[in-house]
PDB file of N, CA and C in Angstrom:
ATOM      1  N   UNK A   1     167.478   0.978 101.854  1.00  0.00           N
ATOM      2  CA  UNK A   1     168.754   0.359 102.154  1.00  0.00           C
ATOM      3  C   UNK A   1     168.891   0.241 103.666  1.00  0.00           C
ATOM      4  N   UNK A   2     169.233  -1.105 104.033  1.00  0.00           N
ATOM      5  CA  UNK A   2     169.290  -1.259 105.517  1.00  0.00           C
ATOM      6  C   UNK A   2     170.908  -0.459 106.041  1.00  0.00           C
ATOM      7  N   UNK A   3     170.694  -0.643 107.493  1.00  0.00           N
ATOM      8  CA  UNK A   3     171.847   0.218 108.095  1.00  0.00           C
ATOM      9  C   UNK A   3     172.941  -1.367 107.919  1.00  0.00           C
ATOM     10  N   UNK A   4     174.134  -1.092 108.010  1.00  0.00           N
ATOM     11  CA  UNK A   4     175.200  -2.219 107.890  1.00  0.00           C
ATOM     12  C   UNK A   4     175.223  -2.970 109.341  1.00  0.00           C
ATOM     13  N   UNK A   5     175.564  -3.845 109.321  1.00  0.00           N
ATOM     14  CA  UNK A   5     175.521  -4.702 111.198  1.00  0.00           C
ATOM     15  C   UNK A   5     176.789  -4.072 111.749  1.00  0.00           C
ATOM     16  N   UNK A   6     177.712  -3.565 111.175  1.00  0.00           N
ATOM     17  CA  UNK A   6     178.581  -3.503 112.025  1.00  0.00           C
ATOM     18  C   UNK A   6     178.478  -2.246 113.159  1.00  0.00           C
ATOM     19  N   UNK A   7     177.833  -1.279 112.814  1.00  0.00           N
ATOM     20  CA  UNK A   7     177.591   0.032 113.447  1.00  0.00           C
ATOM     21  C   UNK A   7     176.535  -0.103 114.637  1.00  0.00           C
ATOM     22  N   UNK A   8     175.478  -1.214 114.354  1.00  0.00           N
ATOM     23  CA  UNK A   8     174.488  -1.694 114.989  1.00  0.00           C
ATOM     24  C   UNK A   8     175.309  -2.749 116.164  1.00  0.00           C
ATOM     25  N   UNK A   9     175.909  -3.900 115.889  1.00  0.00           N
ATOM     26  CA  UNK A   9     176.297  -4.202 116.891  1.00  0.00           C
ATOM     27  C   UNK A   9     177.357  -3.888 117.668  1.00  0.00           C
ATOM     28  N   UNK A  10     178.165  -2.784 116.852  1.00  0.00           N
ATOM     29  CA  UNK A  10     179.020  -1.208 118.134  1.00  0.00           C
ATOM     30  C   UNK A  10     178.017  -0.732 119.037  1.00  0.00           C
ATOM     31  N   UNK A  11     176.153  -0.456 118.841  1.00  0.00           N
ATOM     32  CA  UNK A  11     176.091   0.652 119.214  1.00  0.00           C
ATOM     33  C   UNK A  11     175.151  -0.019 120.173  1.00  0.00           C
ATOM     34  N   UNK A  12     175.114  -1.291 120.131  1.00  0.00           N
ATOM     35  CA  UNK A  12     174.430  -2.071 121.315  1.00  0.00           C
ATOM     36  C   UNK A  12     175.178  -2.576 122.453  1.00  0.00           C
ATOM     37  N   UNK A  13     177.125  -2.461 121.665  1.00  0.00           N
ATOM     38  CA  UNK A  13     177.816  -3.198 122.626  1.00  0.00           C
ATOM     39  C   UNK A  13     178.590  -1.788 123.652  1.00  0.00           C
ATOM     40  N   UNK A  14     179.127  -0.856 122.746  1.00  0.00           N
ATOM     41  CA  UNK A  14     179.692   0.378 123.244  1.00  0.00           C
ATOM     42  C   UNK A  14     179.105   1.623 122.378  1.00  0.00           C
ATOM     43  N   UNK A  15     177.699   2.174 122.676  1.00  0.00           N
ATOM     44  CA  UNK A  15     177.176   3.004 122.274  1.00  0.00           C
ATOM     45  C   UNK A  15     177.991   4.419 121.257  1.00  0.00           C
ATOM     46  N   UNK A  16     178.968   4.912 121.817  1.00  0.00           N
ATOM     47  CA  UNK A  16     179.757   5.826 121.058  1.00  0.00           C
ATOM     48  C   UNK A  16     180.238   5.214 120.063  1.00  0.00           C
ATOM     49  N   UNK A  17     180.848   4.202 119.712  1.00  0.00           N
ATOM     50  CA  UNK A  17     181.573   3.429 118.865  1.00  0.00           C
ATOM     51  C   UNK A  17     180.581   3.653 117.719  1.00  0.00           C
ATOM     52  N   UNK A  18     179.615   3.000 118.043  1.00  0.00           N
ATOM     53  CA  UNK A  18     178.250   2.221 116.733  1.00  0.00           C
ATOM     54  C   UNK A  18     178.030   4.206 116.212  1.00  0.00           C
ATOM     55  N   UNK A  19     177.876   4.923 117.406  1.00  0.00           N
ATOM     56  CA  UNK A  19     177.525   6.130 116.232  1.00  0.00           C
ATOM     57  C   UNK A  19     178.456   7.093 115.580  1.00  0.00           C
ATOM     58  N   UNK A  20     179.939   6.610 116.436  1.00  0.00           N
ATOM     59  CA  UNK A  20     180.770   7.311 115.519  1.00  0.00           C
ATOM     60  C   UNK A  20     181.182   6.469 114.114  1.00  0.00           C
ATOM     61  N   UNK A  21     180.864   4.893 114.380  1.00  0.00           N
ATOM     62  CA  UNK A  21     181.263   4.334 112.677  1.00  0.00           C
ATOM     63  C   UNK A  21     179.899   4.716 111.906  1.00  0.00           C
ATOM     64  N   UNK A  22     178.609   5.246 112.134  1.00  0.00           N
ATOM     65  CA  UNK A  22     177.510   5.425 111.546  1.00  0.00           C
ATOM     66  C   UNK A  22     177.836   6.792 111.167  1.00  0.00           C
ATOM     67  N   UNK A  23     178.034   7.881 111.622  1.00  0.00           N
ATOM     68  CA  UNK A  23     177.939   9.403 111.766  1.00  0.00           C
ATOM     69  C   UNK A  23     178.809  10.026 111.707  1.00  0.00           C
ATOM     70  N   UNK A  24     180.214   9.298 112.233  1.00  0.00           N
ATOM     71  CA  UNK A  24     181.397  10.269 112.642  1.00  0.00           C
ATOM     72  C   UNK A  24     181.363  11.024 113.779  1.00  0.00           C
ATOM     73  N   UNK A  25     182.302  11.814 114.276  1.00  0.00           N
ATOM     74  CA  UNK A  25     182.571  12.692 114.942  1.00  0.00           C
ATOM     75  C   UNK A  25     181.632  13.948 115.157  1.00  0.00           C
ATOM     76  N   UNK A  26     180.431  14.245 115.917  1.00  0.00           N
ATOM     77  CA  UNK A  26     179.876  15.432 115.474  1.00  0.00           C
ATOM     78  C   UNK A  26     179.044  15.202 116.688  1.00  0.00           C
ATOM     79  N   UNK A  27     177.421  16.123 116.595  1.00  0.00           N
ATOM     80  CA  UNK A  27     176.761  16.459 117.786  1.00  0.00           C
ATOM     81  C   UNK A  27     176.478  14.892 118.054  1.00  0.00           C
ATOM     82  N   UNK A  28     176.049  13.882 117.304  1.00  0.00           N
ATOM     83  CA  UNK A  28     175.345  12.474 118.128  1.00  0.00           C
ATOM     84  C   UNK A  28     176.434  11.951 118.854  1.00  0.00           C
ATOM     85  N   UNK A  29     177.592  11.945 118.101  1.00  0.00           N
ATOM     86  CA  UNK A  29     178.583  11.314 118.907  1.00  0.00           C
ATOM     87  C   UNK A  29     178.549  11.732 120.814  1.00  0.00           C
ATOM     88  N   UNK A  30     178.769  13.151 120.566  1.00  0.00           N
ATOM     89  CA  UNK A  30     179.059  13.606 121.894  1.00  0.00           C
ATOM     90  C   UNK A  30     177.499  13.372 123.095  1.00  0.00           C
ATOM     91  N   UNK A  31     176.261  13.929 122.306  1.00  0.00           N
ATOM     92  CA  UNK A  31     175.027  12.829 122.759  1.00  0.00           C
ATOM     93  C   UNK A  31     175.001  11.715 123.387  1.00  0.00           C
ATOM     94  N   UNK A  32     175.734  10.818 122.350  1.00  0.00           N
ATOM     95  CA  UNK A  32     175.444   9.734 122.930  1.00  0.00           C
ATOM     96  C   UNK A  32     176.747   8.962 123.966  1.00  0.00           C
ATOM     97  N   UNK A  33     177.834   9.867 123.962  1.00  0.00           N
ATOM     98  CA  UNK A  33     179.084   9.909 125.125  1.00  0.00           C
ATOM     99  C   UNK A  33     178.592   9.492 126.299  1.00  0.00           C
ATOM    100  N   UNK A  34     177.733  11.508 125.899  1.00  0.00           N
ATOM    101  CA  UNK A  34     177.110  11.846 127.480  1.00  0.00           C
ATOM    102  C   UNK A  34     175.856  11.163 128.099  1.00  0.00           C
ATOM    103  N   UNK A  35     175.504  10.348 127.091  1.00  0.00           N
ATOM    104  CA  UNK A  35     174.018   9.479 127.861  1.00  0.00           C
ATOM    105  C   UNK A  35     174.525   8.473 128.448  1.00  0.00           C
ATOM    106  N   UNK A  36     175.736   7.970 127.729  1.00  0.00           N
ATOM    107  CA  UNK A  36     176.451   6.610 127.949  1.00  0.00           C
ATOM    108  C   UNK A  36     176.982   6.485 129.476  1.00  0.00           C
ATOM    109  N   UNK A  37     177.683   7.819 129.568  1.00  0.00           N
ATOM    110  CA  UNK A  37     178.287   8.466 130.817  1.00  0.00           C
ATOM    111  C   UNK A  37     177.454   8.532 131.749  1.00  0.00           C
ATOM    112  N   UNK A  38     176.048   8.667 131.700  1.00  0.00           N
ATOM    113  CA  UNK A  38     175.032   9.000 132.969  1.00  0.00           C
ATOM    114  C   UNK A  38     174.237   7.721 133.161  1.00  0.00           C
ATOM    115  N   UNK A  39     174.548   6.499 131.853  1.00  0.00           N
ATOM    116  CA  UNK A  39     173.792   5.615 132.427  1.00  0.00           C
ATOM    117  C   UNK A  39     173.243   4.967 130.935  1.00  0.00           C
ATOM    118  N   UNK A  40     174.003   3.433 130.904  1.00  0.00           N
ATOM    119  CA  UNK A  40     174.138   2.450 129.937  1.00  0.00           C
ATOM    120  C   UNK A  40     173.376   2.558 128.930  1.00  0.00           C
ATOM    121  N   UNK A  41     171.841   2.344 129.690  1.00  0.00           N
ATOM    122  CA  UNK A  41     170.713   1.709 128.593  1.00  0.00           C
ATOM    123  C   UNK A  41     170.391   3.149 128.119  1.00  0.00           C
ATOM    124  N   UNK A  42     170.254   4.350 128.470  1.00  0.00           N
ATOM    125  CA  UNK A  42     170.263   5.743 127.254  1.00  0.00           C
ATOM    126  C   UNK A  42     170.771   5.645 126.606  1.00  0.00           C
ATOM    127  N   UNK A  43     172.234   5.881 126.529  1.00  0.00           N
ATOM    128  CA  UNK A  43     173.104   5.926 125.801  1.00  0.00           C
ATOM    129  C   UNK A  43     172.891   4.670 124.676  1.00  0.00           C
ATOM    130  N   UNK A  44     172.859   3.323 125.000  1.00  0.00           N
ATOM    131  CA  UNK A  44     172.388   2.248 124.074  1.00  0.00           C
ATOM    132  C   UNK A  44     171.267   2.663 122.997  1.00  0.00           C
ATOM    133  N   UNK A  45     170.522   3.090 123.478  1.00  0.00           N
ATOM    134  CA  UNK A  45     168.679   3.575 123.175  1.00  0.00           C
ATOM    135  C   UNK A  45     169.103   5.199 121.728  1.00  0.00           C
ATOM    136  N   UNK A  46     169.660   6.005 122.256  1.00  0.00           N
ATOM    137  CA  UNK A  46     169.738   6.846 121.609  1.00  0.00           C
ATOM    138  C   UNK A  46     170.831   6.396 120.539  1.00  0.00           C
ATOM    139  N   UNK A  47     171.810   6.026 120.771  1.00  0.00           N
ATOM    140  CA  UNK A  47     172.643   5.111 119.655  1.00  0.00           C
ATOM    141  C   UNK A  47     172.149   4.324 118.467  1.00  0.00           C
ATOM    142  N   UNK A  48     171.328   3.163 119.100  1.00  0.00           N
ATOM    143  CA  UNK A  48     170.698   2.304 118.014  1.00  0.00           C
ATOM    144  C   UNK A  48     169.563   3.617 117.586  1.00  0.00           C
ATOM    145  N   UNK A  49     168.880   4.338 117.959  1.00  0.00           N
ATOM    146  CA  UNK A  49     167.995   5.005 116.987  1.00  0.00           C
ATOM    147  C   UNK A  49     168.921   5.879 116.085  1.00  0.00           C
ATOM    148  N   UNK A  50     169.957   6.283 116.697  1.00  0.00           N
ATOM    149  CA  UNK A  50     170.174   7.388 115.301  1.00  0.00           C
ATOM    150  C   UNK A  50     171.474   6.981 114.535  1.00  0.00           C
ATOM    151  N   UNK A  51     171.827   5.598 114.500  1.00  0.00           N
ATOM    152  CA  UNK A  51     172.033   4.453 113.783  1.00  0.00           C
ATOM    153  C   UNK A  51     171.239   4.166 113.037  1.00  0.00           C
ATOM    154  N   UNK A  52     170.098   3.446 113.172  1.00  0.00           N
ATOM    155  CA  UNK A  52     168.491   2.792 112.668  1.00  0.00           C
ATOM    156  C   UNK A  52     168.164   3.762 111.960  1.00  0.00           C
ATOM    157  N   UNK A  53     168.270   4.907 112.617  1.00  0.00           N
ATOM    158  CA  UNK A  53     167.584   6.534 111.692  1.00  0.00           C
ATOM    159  C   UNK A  53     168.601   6.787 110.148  1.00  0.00           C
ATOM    160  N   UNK A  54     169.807   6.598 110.475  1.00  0.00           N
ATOM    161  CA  UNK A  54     170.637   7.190 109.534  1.00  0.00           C
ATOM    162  C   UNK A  54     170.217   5.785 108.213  1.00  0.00           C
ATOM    163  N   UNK A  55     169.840   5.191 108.502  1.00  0.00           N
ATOM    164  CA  UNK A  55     169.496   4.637 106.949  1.00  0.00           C
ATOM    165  C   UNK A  55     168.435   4.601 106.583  1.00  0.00           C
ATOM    166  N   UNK A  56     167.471   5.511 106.997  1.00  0.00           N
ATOM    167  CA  UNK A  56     166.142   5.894 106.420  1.00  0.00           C
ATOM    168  C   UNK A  56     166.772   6.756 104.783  1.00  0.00           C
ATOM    169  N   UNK A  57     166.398   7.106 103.711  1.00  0.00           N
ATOM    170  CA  UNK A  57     166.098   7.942 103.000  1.00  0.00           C
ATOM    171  C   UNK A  57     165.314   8.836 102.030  1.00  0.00           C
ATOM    172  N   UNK A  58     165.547  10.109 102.745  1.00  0.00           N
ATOM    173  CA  UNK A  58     164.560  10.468 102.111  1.00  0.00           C
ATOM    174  C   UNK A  58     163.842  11.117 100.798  1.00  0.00           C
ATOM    175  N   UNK A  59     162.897  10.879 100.527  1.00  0.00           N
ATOM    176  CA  UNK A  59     162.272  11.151  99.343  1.00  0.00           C
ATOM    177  C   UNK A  59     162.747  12.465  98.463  1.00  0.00           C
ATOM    178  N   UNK A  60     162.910  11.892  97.025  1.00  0.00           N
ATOM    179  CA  UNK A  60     163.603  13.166  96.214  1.00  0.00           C
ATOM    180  C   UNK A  60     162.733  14.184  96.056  1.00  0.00           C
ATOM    181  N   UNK A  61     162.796  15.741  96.448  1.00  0.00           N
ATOM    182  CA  UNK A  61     162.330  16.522  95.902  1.00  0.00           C
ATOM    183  C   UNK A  61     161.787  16.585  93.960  1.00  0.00           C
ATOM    184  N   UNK A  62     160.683  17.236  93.862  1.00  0.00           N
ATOM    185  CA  UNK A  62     160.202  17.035  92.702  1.00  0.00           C
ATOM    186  C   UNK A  62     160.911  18.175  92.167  1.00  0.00           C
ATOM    187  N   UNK A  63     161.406  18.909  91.057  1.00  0.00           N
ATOM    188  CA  UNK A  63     161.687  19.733  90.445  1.00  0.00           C
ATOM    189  C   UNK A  63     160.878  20.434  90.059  1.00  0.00           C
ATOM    190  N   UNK A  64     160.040  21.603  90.537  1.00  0.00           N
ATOM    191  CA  UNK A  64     158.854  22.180  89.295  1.00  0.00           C
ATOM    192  C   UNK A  64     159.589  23.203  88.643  1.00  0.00           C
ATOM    193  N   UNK A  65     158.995  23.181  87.495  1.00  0.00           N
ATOM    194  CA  UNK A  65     159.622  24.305  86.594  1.00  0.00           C
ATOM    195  C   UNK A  65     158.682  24.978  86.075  1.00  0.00           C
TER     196      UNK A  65
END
């Protein structure tokens, strides 16, 4: 399942935005504040990946019994 556009083009235009509608409120958010804060294209960079990342999923554990 792909990630939705809207979080993607938050997180290219105002980096915090795209990962708080992807993630919410929590450690990436503040991450990607503070990259944003020290300098655009980090903050952009770490955004779209853990945006891009959050719609990976992963593989179901097998049950052994």
């Amino acid at each position: 399942m792909a990630a939705r556009p809207g979080p993607i083009v938050a997180a290219a235009l105002l980096p915090p935005l795209g990962t708080y509608l992807a993630r919410g409120v929590g450690r990436d958010f503040w991450i990607t504040t503070g990259l944003t804060v020290l300098g655009f294209l980090p903050g952009v960079g770490f955004a779209l990946w853990r945006v891009l990342g959050n719609s990976r999923v992963k593989p179901a554990e097998s049950a052994a019994a």
